[in-house]
Structure formats: structure tokens, C-alpha cells
C-alpha atoms as a PDB file:
ATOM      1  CA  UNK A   1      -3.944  30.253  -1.075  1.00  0.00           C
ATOM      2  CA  UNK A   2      -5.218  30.206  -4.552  1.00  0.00           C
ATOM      3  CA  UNK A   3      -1.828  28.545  -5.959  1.00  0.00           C
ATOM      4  CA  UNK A   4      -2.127  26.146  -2.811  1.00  0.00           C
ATOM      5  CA  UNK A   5      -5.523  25.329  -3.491  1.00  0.00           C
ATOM      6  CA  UNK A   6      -4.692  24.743  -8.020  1.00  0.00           C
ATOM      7  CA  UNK A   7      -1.618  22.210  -7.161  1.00  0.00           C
ATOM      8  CA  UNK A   8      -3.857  20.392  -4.464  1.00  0.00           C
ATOM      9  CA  UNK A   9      -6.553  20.407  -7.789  1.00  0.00           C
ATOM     10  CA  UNK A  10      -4.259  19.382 -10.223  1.00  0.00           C
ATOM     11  CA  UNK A  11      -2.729  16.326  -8.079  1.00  0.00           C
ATOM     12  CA  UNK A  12      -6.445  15.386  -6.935  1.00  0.00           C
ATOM     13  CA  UNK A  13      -7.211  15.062 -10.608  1.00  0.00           C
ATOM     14  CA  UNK A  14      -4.424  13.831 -12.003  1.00  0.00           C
ATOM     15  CA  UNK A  15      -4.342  10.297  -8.768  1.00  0.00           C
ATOM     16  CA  UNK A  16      -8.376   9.900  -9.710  1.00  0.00           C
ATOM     17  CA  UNK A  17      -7.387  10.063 -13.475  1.00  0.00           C
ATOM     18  CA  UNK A  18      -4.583   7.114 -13.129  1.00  0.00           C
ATOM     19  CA  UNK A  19      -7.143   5.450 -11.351  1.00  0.00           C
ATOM     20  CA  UNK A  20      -9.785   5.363 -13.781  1.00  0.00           C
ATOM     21  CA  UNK A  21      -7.209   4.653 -16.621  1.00  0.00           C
ATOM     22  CA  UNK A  22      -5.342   1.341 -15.126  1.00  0.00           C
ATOM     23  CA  UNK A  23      -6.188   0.946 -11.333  1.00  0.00           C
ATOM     24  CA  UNK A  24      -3.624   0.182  -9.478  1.00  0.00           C
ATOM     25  CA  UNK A  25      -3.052  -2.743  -2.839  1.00  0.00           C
ATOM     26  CA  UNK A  26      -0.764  -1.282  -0.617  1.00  0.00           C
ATOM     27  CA  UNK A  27      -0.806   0.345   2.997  1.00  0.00           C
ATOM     28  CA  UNK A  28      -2.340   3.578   3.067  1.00  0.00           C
ATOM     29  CA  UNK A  29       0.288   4.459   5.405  1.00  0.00           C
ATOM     30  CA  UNK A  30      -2.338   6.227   7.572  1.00  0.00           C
ATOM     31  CA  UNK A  31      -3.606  10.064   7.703  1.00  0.00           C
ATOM     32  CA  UNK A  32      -0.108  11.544   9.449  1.00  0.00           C
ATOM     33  CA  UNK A  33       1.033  14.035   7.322  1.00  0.00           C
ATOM     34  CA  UNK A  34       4.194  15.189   8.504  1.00  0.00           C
ATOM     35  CA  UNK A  35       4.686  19.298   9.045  1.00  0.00           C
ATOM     36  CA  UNK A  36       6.723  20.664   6.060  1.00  0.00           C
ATOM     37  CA  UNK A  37      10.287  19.731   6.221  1.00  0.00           C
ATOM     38  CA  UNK A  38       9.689  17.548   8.659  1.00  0.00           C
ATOM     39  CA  UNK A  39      10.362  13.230   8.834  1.00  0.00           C
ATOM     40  CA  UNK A  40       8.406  10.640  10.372  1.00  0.00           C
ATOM     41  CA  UNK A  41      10.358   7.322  10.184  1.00  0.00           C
ATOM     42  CA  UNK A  42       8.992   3.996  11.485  1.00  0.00           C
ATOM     43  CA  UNK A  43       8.654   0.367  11.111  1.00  0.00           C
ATOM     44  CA  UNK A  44       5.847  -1.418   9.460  1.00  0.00           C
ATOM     45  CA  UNK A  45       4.380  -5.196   8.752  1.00  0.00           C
ATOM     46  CA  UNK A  46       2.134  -6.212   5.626  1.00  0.00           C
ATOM     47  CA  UNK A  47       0.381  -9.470   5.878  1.00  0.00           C
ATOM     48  CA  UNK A  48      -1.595  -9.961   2.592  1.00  0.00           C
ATOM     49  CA  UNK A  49      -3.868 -12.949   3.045  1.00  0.00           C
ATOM     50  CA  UNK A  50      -5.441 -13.628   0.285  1.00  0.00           C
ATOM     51  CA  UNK A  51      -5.476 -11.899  -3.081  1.00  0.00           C
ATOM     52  CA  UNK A  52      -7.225 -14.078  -6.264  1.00  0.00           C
ATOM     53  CA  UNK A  53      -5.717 -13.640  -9.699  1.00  0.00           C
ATOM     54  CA  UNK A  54      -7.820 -13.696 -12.868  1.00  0.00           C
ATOM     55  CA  UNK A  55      -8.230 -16.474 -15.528  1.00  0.00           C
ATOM     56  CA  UNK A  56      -7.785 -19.568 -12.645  1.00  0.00           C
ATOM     57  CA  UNK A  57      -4.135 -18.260 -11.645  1.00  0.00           C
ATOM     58  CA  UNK A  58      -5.629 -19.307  -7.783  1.00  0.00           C
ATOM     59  CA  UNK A  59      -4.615 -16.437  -5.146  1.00  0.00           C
ATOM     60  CA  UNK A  60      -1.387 -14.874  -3.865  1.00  0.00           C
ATOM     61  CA  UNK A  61      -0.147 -14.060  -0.284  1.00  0.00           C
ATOM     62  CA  UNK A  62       2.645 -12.022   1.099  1.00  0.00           C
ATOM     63  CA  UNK A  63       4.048 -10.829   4.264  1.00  0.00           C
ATOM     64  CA  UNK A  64       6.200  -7.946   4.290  1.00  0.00           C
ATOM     65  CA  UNK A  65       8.601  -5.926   7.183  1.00  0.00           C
ATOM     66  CA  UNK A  66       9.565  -2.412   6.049  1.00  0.00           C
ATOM     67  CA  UNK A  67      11.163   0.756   7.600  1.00  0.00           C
ATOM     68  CA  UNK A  68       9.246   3.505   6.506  1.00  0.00           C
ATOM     69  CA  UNK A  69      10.074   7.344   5.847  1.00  0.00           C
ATOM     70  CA  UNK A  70       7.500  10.368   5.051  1.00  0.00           C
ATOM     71  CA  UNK A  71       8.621  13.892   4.274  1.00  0.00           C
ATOM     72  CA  UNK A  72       6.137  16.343   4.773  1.00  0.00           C
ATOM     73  CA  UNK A  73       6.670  18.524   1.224  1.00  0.00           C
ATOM     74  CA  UNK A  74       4.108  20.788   2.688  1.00  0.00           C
ATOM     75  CA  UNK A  75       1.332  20.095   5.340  1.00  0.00           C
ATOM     76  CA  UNK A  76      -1.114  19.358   2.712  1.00  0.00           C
ATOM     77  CA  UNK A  77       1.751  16.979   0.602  1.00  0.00           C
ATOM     78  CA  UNK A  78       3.722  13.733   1.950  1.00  0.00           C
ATOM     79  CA  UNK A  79       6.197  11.489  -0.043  1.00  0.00           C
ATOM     80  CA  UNK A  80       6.380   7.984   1.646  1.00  0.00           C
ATOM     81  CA  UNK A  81       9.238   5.486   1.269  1.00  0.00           C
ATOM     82  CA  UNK A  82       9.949   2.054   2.122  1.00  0.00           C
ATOM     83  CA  UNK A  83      12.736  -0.404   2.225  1.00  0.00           C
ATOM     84  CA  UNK A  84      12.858  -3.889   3.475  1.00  0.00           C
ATOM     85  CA  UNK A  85      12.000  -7.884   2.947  1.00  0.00           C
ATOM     86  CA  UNK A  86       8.924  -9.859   1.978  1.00  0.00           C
ATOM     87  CA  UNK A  87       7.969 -13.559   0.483  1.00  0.00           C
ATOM     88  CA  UNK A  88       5.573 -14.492  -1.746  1.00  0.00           C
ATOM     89  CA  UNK A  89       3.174 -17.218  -1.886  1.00  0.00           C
ATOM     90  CA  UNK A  90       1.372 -18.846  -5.112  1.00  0.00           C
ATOM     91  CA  UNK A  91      -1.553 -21.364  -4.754  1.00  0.00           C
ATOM     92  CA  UNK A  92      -1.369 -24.179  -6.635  1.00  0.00           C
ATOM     93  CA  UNK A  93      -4.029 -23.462  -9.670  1.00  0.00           C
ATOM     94  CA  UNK A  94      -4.882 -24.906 -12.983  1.00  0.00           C
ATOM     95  CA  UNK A  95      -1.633 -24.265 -14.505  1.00  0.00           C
ATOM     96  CA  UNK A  96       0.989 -23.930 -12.071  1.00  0.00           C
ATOM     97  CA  UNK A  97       1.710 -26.191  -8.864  1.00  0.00           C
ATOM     98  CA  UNK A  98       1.722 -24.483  -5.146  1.00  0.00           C
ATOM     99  CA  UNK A  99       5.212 -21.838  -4.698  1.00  0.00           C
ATOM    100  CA  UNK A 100       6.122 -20.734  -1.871  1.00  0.00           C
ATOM    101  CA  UNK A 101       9.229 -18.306  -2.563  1.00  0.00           C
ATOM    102  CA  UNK A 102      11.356 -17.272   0.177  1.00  0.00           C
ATOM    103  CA  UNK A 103      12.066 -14.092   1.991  1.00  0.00           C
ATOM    104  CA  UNK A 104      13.999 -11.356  -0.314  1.00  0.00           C
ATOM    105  CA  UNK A 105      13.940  -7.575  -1.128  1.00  0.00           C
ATOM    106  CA  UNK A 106      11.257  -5.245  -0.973  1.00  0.00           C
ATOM    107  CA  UNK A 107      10.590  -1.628  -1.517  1.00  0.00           C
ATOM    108  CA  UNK A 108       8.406   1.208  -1.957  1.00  0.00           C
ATOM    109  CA  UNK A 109       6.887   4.625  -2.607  1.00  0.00           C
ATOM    110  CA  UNK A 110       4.057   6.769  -2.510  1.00  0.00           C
ATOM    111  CA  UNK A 111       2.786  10.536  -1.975  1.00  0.00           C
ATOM    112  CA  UNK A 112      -0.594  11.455  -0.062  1.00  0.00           C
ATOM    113  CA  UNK A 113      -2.399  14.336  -0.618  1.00  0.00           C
ATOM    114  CA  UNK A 114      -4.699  16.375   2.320  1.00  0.00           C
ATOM    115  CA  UNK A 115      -7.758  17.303  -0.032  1.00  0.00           C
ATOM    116  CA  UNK A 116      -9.622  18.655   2.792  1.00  0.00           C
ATOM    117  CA  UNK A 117      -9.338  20.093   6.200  1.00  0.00           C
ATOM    118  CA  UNK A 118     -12.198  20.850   8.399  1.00  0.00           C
ATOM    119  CA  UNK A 119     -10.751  21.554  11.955  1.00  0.00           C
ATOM    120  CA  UNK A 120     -13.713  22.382  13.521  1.00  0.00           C
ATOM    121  CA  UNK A 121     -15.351  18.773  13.119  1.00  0.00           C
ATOM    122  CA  UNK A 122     -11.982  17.346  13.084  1.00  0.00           C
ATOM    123  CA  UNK A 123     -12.365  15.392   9.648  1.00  0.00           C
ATOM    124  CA  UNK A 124     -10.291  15.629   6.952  1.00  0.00           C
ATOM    125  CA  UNK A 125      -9.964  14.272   3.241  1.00  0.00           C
ATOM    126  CA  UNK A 126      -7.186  12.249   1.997  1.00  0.00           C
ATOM    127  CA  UNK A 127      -6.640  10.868  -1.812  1.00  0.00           C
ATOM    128  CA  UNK A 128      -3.142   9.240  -2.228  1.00  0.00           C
ATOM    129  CA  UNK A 129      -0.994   6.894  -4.572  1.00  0.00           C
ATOM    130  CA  UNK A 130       1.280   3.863  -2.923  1.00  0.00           C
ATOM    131  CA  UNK A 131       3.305   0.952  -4.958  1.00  0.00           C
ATOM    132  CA  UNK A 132       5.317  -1.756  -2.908  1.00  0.00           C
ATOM    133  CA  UNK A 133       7.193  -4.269  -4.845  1.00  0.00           C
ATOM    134  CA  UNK A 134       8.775  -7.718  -3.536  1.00  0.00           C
ATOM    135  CA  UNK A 135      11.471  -9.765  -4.910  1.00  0.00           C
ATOM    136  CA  UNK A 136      11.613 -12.980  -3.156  1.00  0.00           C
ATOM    137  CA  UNK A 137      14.262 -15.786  -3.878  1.00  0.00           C
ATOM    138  CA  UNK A 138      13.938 -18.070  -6.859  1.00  0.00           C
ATOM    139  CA  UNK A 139      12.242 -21.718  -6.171  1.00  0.00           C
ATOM    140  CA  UNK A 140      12.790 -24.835  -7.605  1.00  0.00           C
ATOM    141  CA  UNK A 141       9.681 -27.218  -8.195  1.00  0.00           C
ATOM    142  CA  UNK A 142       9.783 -31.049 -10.274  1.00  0.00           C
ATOM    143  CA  UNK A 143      13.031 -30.064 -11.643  1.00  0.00           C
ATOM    144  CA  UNK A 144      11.888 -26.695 -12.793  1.00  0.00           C
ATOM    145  CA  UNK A 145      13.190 -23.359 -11.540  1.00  0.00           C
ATOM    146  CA  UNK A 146      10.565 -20.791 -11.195  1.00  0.00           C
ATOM    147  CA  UNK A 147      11.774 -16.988 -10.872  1.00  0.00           C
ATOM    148  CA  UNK A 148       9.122 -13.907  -9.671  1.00  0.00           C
ATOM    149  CA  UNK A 149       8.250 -10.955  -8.233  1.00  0.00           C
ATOM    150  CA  UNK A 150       5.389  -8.941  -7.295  1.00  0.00           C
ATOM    151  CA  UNK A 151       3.811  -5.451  -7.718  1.00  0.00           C
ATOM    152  CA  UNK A 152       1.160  -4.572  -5.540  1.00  0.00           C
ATOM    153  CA  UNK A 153      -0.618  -0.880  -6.555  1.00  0.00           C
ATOM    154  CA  UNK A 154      -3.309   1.299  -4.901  1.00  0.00           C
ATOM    155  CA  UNK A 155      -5.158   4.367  -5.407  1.00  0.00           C
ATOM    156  CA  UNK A 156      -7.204   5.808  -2.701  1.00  0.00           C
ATOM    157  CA  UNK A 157      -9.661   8.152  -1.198  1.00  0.00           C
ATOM    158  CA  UNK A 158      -9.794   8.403   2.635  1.00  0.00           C
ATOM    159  CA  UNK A 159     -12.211  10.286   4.828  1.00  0.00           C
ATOM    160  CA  UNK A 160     -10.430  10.409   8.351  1.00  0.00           C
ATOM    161  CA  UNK A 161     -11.900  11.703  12.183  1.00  0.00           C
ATOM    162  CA  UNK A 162      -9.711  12.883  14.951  1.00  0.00           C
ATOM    163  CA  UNK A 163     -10.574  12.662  18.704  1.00  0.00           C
ATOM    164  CA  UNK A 164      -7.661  14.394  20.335  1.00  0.00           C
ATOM    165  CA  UNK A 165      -4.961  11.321  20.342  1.00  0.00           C
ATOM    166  CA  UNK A 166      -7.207   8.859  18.220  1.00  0.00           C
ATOM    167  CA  UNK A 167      -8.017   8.967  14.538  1.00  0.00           C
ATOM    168  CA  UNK A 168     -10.518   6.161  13.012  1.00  0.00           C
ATOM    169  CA  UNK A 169     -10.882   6.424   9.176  1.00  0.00           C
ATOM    170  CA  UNK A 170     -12.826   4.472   6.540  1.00  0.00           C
ATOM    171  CA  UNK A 171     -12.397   4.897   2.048  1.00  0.00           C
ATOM    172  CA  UNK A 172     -12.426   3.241  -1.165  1.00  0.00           C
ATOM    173  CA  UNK A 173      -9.562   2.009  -3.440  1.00  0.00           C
ATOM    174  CA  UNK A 174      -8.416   0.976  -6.831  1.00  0.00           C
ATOM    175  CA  UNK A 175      -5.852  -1.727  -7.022  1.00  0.00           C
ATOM    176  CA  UNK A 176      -3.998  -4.386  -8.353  1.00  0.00           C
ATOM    177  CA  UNK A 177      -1.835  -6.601  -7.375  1.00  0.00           C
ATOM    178  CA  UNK A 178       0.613  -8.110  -9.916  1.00  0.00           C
ATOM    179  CA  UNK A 179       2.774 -11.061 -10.275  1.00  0.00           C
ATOM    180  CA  UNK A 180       5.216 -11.971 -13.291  1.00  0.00           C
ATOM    181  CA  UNK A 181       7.200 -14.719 -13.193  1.00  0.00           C
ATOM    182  CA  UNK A 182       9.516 -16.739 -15.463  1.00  0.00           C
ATOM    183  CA  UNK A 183       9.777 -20.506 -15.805  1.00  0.00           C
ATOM    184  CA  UNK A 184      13.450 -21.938 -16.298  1.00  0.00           C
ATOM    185  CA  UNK A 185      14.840 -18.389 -17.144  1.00  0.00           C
ATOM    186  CA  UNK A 186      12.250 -18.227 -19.896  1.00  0.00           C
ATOM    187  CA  UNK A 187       8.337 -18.060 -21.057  1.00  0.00           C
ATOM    188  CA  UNK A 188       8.230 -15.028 -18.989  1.00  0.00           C
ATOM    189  CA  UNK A 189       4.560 -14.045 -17.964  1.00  0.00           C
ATOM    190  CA  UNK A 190       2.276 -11.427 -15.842  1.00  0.00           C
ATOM    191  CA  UNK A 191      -0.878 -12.235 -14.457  1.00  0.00           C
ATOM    192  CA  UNK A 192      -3.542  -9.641 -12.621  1.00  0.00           C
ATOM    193  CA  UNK A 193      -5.652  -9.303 -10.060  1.00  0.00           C
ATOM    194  CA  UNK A 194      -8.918 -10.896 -10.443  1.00  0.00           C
ATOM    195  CA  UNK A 195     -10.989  -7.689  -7.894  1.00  0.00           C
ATOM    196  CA  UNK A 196      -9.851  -4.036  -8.233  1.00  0.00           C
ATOM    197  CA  UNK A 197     -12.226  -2.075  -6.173  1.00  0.00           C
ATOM    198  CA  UNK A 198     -12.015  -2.600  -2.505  1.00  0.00           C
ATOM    199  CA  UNK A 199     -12.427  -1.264   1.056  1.00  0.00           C
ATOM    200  CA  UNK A 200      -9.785   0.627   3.898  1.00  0.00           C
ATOM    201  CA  UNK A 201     -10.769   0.753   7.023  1.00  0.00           C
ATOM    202  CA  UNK A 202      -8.171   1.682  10.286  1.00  0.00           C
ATOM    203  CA  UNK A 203      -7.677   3.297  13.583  1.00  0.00           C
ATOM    204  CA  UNK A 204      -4.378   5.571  14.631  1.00  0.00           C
ATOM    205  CA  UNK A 205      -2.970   6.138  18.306  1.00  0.00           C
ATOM    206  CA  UNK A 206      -1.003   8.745  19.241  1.00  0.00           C
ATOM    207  CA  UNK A 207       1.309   8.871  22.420  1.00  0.00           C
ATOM    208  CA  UNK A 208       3.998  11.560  23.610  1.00  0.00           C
ATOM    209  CA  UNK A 209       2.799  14.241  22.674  1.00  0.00           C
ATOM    210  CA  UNK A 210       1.344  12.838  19.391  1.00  0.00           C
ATOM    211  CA  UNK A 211       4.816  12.413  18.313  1.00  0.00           C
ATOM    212  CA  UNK A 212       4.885   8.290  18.327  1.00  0.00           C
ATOM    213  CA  UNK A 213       1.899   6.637  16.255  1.00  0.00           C
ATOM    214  CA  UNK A 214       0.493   3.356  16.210  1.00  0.00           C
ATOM    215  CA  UNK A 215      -1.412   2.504  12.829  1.00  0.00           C
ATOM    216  CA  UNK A 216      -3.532  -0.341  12.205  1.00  0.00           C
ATOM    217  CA  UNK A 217      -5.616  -0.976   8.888  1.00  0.00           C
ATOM    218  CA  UNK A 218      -7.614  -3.409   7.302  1.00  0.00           C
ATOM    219  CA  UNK A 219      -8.044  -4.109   4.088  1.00  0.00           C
ATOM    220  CA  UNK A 220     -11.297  -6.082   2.034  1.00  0.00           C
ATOM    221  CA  UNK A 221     -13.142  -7.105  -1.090  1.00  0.00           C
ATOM    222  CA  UNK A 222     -10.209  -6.865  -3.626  1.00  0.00           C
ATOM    223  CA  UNK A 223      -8.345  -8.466  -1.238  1.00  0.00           C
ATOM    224  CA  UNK A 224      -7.665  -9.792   2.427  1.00  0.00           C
ATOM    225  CA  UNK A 225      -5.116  -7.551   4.447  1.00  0.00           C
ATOM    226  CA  UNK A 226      -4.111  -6.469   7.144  1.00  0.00           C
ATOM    227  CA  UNK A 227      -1.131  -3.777   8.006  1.00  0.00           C
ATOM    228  CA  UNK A 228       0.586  -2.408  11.367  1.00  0.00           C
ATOM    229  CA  UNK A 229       2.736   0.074  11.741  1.00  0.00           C
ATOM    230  CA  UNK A 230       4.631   1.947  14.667  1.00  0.00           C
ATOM    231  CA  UNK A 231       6.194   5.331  13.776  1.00  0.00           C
ATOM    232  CA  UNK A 232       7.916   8.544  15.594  1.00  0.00           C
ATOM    233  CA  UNK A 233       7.586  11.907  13.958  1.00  0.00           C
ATOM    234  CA  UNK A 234      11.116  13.952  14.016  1.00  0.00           C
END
């Protein structure tokens, strides 16, 4: 118990230190932490709305289709995975026109961490880490060629409630939300989010014997999103 209770320290300190330091929107991918050894693997859509970028770069949008996979290390640790396709959208802005890239590769990763546990009340702590990347196709524009892709990166703390097949659950979150792109194979730049502090909010449903989920979250202030998710724990 007391090594348990020194890794789930050390983790906890080491997520709200990266935070601090550079923070870095993504899912949440929920409060699910699958038992240890254990895979939940489902299927989830990303719909990022609106997202403004500092220094007049106007506002990005994405929408994003992934299969998902957790492994439940322990039942207090999760590593999340995802694999699939998203686009990107650019506003048009003081210094570049409107982009809309097409549909390409996306990806990616995360771990959650169960800080706290309290049964009786049914409401639980949750801290985590979660990066998604998406590499759309290249777009042409006036003759130029415009190449990109974008990192989206969050760091959160979740305080969850559980009603025997229904969890609702409410935190706050560091992020940002990246682009770089490249102008005729060249001039390559990166330009940041404008808000990095925002607001989670969602609701789970469990069915069969709480082995399917249904996941839906909201996200707000840094950003306008909005996430669903449908999952079945093996």
C-alpha cells in the first residue's frame, strides 16, 4: 500500500509539474479505468469547434474518428491509445487566407491516473495526460501549396460521481493546441493557442453489465468541443 500510494505521488506530481512548466486539448477519455490486465477498446468522434490562436492567427477546427484502446496497468493506472483520421480547418486571418485541409492520419496517447477513491460516496479523483495529433492532406491555395499538421495537448484534473450505471463528472485543464505548417515546402512555422486554461464537463452510461460505455464530454473556455465515444470493456 505504501509503494502503491509513492508511485500514485510521484505520477500526480510529476502530470501537475508538466503542466505548470508548458501546458499542454484532447478527450479525457472518461473515468473507466480498466481492471489490471484488462482492455477496453472502442470507437470515438472529436469535433473541435472552435479553438483561437494567438498573435491574429484566427481559430482552428477539427473533427476526428478514432478507435481507441486502454490497458488497465493497474486499477489505479490506464495507458490510452488511438489510431484513426481527422481534417483540419484554418480561418482565414491577418496573414494567411481560409484552409480547409482534407481528411488524413491521426493518432494518439495518454495515461490516467485514479488519485482518489472514496467508495462509500462513490466519487473518485482523476489527474491524467492525453496528446492527439492530425495529419491532414496538403492544400493548394493562389498557386501556393500549404503543408500542416496539428498537436492538440491536455493536462487534467477530474472529480467524477457514480450512481450505479451513470457517472457525471466536472474538472479543470491545461492545454494547447498547436498547428505548424509550411508554405511551398518551406518558411516552416508553429503557432499556439491563444487560451490554455479551460473547463471538462461529461456524463458516462453503462449497459450490460457495465461492460459497454457510452461517454459524452464537453469541452469550454480554451476552447469549443465536444467528444463521444462508445466502448466495450474485455
Amino acid at each position: 500500500m505504501i509503494a502503491k500510494n509513492l508511485v500514485i505521488a510521484v505520477l500526480f506530481l510529476t502530470v501537475t509539474l508538466a503542466g505548470l512548466a508548458e501546458l499542454t486539448a484532447a478527450p479525457s477519455n472518461g473515468t473507466r479505468f480498466p481492471p489490471a490486465r484488462k482492455v477496453e477498446l472502442g470507437y470515438e468522434y472529436n469535433a473541435m469547434f472552435e479553438r483561437p490562436l494567438d498573435r491574429s492567427y484566427g481559430e482552428l477546427k477539427t473533427q476526428d474518428h478514432f478507435y481507441t484502446v486502454s490497458f488497465g496497468v493497474s486499477d489505479w493506472f490506464s495507458l490510452d491509445g488511438k489510431i484513426g483520421i481527422g481534417d483540419v480547418t484554418a480561418s482565414a486571418n491577418d496573414h494567411l487566407p481560409r484552409l480547409e485541409y482534407n481528411t488524413g492520419f491521426a493518432g494518439g496517447y495518454g495515461f490516467r491516473i485514479k488519485a482518489f477513491d472514496y467508495k462509500r460516496w462513490g466519487i473518485r479523483l482523476i489527474t491524467g495526460f492525453q496528446h492527439i495529433s492530425v495529419h491532414p492532406q496538403d492544400r493548394s491555395a493562389d498557386d501556393d501549396k500549404y503543408e500542416c499538421f496539428l498537436d492538440d495537448w491536455q493536462v487534467s484534473g477530474i472529480v467524477a460521481k457514480d450512481w450505479r450505471s451513470v457517472t457525471a463528472y466536472v474538472g479543470m485543464k491545461g492545454s494547447d493546441c498547436e498547428i505548424v505548417y509550411k508554405l511551398n515546402k518551406h518558411d516552416k512555422k508553429r503557432r499556439y493557442s491563444k487560451e490554455h486554461l479551460g473547463l471538462i464537463t461529461g456524463l458516462e452510461l453503462y449497459f450490460f453489465d457495465n461492460k459497454a460505455r457510452v461517454n459524452l464530454e464537453g469541452r469550454f473556455f480554451d476552447e469549443t468541443a465536444l467528444s463521444a465515444a462508445v466502448s466495450y470493456l474485455f
